[in-house]
C-alpha atoms as a PDB file:
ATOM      1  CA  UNK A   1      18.197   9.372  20.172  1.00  0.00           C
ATOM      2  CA  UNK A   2      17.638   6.104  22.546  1.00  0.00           C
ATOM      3  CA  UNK A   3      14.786   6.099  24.691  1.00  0.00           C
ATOM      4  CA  UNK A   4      15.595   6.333  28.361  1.00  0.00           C
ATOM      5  CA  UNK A   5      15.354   2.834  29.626  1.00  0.00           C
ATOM      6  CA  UNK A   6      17.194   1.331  32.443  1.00  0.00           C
ATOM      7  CA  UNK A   7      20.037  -0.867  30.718  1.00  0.00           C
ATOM      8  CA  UNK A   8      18.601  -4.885  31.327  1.00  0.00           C
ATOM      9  CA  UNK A   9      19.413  -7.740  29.541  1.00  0.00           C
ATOM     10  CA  UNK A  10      15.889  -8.198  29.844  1.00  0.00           C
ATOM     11  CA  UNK A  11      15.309  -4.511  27.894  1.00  0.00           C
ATOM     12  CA  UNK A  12      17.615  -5.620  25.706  1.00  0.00           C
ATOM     13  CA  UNK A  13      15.926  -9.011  24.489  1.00  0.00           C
ATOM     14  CA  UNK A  14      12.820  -7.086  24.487  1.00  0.00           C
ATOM     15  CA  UNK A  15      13.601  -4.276  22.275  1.00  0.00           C
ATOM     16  CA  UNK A  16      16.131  -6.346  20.113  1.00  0.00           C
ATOM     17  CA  UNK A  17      12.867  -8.196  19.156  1.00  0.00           C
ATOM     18  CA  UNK A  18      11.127  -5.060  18.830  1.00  0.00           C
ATOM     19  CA  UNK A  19      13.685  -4.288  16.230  1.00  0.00           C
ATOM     20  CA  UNK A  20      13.255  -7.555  14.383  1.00  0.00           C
ATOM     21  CA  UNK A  21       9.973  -6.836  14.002  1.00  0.00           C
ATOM     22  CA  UNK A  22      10.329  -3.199  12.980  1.00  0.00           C
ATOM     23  CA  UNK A  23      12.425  -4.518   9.801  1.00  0.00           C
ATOM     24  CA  UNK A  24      10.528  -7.047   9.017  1.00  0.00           C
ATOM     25  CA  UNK A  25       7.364  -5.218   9.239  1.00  0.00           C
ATOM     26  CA  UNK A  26       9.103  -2.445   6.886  1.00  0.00           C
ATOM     27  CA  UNK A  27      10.505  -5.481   3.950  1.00  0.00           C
ATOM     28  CA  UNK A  28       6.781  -6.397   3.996  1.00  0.00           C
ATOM     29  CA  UNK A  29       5.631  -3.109   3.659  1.00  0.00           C
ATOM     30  CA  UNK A  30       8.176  -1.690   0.660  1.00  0.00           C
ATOM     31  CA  UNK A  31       6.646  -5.486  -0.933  1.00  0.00           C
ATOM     32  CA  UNK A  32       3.359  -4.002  -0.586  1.00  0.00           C
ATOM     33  CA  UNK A  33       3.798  -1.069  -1.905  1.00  0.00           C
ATOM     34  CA  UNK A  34       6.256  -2.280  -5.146  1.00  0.00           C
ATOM     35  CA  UNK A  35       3.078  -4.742  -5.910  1.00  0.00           C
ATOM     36  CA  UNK A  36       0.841  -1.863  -5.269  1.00  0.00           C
ATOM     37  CA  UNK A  37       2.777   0.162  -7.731  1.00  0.00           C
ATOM     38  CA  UNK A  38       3.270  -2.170 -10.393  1.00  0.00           C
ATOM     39  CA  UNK A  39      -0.563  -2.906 -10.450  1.00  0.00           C
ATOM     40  CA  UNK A  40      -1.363   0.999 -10.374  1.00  0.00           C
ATOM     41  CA  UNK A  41       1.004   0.984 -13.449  1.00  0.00           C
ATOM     42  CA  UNK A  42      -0.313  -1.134 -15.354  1.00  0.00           C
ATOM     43  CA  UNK A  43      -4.151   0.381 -14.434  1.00  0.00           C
ATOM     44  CA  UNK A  44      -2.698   3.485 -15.656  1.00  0.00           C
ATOM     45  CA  UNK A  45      -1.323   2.000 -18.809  1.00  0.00           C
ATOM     46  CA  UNK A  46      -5.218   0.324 -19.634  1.00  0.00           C
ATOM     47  CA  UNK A  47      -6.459   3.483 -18.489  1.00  0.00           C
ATOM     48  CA  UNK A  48      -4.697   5.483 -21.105  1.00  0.00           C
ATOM     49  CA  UNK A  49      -5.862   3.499 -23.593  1.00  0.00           C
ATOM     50  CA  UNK A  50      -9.670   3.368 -23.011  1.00  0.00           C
ATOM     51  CA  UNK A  51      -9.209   7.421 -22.652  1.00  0.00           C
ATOM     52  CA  UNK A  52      -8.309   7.659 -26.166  1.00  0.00           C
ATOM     53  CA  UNK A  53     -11.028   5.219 -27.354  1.00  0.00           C
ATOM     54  CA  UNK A  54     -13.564   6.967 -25.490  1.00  0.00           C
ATOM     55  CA  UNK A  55     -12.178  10.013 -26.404  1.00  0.00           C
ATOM     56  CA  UNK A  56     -12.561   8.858 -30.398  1.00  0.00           C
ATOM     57  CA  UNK A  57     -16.171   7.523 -29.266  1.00  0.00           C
ATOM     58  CA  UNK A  58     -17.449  10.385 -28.040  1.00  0.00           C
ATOM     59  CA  UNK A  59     -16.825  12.555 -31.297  1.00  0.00           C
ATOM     60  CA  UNK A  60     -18.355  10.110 -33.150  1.00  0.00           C
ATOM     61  CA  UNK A  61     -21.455   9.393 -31.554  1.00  0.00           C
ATOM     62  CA  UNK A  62     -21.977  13.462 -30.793  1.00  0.00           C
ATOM     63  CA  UNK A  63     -21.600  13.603 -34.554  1.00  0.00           C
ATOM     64  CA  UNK A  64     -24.232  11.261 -35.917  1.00  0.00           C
ATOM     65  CA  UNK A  65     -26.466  12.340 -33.486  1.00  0.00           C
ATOM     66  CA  UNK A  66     -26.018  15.814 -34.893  1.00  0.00           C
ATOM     67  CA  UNK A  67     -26.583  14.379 -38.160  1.00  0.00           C
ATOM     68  CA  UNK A  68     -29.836  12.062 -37.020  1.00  0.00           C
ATOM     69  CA  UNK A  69     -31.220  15.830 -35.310  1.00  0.00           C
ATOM     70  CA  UNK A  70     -30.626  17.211 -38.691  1.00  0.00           C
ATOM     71  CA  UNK A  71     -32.529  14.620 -40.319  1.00  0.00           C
ATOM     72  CA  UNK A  72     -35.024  14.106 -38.169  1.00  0.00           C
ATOM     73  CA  UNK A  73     -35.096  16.566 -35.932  1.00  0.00           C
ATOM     74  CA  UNK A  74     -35.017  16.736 -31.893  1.00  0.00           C
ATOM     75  CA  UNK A  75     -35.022  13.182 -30.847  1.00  0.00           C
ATOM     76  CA  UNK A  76     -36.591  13.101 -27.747  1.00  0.00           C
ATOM     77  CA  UNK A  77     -39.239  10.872 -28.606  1.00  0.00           C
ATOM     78  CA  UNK A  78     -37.240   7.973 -29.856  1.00  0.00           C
ATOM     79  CA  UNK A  79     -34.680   8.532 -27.192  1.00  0.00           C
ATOM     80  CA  UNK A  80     -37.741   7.874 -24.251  1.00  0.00           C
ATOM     81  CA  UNK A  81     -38.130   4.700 -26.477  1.00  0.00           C
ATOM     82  CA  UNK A  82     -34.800   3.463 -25.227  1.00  0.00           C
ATOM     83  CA  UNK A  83     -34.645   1.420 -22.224  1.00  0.00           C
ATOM     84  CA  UNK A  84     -32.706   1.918 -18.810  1.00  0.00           C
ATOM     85  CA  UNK A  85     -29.722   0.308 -18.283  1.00  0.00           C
ATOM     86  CA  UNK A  86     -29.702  -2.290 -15.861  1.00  0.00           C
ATOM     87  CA  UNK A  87     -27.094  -4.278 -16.384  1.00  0.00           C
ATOM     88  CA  UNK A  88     -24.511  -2.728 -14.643  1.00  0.00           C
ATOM     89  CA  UNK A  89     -23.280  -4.540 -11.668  1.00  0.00           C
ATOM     90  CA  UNK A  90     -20.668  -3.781  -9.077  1.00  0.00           C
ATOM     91  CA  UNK A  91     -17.974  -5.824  -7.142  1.00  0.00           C
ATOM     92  CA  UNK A  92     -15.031  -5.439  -5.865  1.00  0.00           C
ATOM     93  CA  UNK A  93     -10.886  -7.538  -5.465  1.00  0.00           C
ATOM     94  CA  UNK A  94      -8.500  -7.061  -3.197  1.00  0.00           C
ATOM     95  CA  UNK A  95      -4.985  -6.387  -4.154  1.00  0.00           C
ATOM     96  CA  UNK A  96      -2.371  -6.330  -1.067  1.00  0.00           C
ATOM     97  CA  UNK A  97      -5.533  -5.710   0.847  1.00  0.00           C
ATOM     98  CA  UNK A  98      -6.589  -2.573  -0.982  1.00  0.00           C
ATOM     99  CA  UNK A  99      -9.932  -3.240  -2.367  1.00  0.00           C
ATOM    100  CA  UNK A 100     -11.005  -2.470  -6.014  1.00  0.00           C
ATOM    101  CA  UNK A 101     -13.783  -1.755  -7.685  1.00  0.00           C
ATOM    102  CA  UNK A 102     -15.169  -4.229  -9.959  1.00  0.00           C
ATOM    103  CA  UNK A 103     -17.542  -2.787 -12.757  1.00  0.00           C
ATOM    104  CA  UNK A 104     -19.549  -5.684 -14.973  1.00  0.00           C
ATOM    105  CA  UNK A 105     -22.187  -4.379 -18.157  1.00  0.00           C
ATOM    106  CA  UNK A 106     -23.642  -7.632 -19.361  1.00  0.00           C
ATOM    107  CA  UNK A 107     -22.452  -7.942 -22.961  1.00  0.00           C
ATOM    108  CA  UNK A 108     -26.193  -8.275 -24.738  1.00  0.00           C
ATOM    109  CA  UNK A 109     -26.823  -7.804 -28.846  1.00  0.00           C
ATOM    110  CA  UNK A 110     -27.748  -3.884 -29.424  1.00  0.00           C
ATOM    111  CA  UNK A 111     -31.370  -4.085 -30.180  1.00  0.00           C
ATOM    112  CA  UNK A 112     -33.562  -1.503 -31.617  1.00  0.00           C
ATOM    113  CA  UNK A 113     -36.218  -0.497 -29.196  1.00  0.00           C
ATOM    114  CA  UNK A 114     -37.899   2.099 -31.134  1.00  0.00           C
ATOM    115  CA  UNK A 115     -40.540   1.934 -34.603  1.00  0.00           C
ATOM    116  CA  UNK A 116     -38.779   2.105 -38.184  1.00  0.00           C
ATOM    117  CA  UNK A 117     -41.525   4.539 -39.174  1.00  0.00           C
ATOM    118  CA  UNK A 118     -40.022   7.679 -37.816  1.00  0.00           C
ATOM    119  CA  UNK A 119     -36.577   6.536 -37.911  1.00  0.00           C
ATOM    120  CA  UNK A 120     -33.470   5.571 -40.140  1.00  0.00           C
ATOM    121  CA  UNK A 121     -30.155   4.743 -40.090  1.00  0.00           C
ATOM    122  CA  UNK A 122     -28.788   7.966 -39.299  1.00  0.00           C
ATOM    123  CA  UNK A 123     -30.644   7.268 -35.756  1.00  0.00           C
ATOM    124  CA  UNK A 124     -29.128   3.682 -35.674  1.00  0.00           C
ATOM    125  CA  UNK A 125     -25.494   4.738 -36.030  1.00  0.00           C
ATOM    126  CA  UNK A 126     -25.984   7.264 -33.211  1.00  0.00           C
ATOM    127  CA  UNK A 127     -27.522   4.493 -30.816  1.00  0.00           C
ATOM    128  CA  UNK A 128     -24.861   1.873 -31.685  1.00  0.00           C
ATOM    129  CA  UNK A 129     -21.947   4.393 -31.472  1.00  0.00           C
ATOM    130  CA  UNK A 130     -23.534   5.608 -27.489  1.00  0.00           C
ATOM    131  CA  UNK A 131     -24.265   2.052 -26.387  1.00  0.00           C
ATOM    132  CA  UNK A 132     -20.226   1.736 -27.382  1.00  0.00           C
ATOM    133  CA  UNK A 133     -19.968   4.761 -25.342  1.00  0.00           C
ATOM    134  CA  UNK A 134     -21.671   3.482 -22.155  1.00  0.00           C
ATOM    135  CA  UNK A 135     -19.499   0.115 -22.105  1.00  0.00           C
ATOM    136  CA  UNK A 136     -16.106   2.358 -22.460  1.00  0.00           C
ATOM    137  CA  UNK A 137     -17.533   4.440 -19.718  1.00  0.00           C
ATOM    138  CA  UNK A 138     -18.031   1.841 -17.224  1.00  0.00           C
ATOM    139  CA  UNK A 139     -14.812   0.372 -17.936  1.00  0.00           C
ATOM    140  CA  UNK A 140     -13.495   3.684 -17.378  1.00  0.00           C
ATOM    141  CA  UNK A 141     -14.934   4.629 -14.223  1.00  0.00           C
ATOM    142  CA  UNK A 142     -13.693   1.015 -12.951  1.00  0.00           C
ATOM    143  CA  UNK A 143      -9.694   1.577 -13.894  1.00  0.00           C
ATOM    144  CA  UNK A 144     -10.130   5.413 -12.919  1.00  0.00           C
ATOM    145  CA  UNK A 145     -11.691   4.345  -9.580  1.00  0.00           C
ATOM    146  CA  UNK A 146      -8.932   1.502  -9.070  1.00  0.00           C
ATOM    147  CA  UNK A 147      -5.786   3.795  -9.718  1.00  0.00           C
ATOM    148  CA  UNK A 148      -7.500   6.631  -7.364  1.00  0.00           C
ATOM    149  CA  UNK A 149      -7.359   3.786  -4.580  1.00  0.00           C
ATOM    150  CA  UNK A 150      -4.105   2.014  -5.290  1.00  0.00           C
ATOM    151  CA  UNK A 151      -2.614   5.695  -5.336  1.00  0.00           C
ATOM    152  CA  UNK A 152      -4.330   5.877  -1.785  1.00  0.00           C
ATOM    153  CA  UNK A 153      -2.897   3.079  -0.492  1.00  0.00           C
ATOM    154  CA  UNK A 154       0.943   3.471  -2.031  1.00  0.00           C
ATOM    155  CA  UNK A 155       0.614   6.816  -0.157  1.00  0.00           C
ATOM    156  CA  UNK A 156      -0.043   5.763   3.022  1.00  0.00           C
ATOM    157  CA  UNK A 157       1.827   2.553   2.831  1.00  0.00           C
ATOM    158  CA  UNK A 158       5.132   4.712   2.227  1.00  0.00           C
ATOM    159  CA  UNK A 159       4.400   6.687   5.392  1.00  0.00           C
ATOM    160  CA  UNK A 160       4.115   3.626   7.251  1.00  0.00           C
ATOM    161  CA  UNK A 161       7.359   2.661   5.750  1.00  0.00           C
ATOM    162  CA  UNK A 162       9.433   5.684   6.108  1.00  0.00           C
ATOM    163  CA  UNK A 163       8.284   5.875   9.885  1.00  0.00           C
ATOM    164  CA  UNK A 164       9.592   2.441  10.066  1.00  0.00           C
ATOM    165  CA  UNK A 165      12.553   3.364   8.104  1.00  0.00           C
ATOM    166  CA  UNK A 166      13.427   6.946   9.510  1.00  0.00           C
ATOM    167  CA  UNK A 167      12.217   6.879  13.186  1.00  0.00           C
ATOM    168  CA  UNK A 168      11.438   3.586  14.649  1.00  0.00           C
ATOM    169  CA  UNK A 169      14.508   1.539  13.480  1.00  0.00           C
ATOM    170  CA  UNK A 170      17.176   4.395  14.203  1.00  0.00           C
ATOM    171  CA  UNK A 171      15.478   4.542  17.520  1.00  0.00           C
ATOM    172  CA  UNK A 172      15.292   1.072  18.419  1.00  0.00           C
ATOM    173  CA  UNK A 173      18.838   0.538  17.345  1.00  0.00           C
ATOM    174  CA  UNK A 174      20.454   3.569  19.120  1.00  0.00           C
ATOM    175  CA  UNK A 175      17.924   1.802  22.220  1.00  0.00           C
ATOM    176  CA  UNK A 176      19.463  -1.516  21.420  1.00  0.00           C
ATOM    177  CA  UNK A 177      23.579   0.249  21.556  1.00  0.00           C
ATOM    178  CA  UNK A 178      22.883   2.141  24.607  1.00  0.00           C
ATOM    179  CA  UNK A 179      21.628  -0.962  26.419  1.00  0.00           C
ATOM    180  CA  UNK A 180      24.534  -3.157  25.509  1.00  0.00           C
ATOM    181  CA  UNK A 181      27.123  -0.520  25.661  1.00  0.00           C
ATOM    182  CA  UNK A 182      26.032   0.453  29.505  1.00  0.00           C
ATOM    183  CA  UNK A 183      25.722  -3.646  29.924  1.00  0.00           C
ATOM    184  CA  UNK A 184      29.599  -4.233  28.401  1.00  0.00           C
ATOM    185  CA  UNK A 185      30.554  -0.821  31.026  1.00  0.00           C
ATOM    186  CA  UNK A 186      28.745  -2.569  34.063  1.00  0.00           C
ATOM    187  CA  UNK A 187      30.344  -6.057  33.114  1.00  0.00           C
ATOM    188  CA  UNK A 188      33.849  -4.417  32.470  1.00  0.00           C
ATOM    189  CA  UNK A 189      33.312  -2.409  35.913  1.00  0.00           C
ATOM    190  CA  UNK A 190      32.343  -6.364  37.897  1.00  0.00           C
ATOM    191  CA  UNK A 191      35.417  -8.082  36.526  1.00  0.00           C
ATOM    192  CA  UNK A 192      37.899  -5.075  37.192  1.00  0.00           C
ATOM    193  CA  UNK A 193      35.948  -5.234  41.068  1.00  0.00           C
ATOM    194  CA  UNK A 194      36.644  -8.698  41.317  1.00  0.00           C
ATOM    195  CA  UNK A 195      40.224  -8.359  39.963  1.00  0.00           C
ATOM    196  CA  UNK A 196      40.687  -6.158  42.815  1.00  0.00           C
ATOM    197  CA  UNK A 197      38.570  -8.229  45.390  1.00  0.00           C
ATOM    198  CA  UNK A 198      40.875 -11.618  44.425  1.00  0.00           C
ATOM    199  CA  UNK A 199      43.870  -9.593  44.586  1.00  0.00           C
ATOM    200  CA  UNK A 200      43.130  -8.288  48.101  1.00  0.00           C
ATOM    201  CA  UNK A 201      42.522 -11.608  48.872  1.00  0.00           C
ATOM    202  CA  UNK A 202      45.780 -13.424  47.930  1.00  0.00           C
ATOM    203  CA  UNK A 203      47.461 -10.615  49.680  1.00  0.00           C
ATOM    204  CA  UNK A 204      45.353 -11.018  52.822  1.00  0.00           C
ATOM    205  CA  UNK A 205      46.086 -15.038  52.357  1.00  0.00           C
ATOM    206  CA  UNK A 206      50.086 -14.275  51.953  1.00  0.00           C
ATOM    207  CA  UNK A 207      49.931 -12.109  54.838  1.00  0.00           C
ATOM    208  CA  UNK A 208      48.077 -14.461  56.900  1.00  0.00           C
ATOM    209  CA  UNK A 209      50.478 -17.138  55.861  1.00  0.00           C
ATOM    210  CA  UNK A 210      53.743 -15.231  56.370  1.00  0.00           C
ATOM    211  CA  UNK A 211      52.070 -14.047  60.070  1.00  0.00           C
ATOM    212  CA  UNK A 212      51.741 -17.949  61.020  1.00  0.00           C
ATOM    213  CA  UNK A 213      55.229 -18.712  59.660  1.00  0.00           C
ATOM    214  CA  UNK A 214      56.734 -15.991  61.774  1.00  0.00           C
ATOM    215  CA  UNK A 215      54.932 -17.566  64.730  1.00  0.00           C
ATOM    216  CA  UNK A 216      56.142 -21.027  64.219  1.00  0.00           C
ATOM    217  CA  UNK A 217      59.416 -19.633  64.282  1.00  0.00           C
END
């Protein structure tokens, strides 16, 4: 439906460029959200494949540290041995102006932080196989985080466009037709006036000029 504006060629230049920009704006925003997409895609491709490494990781550390209770028993003791993490640093990119999360572990040698006396291999392979655990984790959390916030963004970015697309253009356009239609009416209504106007003129000339003829006679 057209919006109810008086029919200018002033309104029209106006909302002609309104419509302009209302397609461009909605090209630019279907870009967005393809690039959006195909990065989400490929997130969710990487993300697939760390969840089946962790997956595999998991059951293997949980096993040999089963086996290294079994040994040795509860290992709470060497476990408090173990340092804190703090290597874990967050930042953040911006794709199509959505940004990402960023998640860094600095990549250092697995060292043993606890005595040999009270410990053996059994206890190694479990603290190798979690520290493998941690670094697919963080990775993880980064693609899981990135896809929840792409996904965001392709969402809203197709509501944009389908307002664009469904109610703004249609409007602007049947705008744009009522103007110049109601313009081309008006125009055809002047030049059929003046048709009429220049016809009552000749004959009022003819007349005038027939009258002074008689006269002379």
């Amino acid at each position: 439906m057209a919006e109810q504006v008086f029919p200018t060629k002033g309104n029209l230049i106006n909302t002609k460029k309104s419509l302009n920009l209302a397609k461009v704006g909605f090209e630019l925003l279907d870009r967005k959200r393809n690039i959006i997409v195909r990065e989400m895609m490929a997130l969710i491709d990487r993300a697939e494949g760390i969840q089946s490494q962790i997956d595999s990781c998991y059951a293997q550390a949980y096993l040999a540290l089963q086996r290294a209770n079994v040994a040795h028993g509860i290992c709470d003791d060497i476990a408090d041995a173990i340092p804190l993490e703090n290597g874990l640093s967050l930042s953040s990119r911006s794709v199509m102006g959505v940004e990402i999360p960023m998640v860094s572990l600095e990549a250092e040698p697995v060292e043993l932080n606890y005595g040999f006396m009270n410990s053996s291999a059994l206890i190694d392979e479990a603290y190798i196989k979690f520290d493998r655990v941690k670094k697919l984790t963080a990775e993880l959390a980064e693609v899981e985080n990135s896809v929840y916030r792409l996904a965001t963004a392709v969402n809203k970015t197709q509501k944009r466009a389908n307002a664009l697309k469904n109610i703004i253009i249609p409007r602007l356009t049947a705008t744009s037709k009522f103007i110049t239609d109601s313009l081309e009416e008006k125009e055809r209504e002047d030049f059929s006036r003046l048709k009429v106007i220049k016809a009552q003129k000749n004959a009022a000339a003819k007349e005038e000029a027939h009258r002074q003829e008689q006269e002379h006679l």
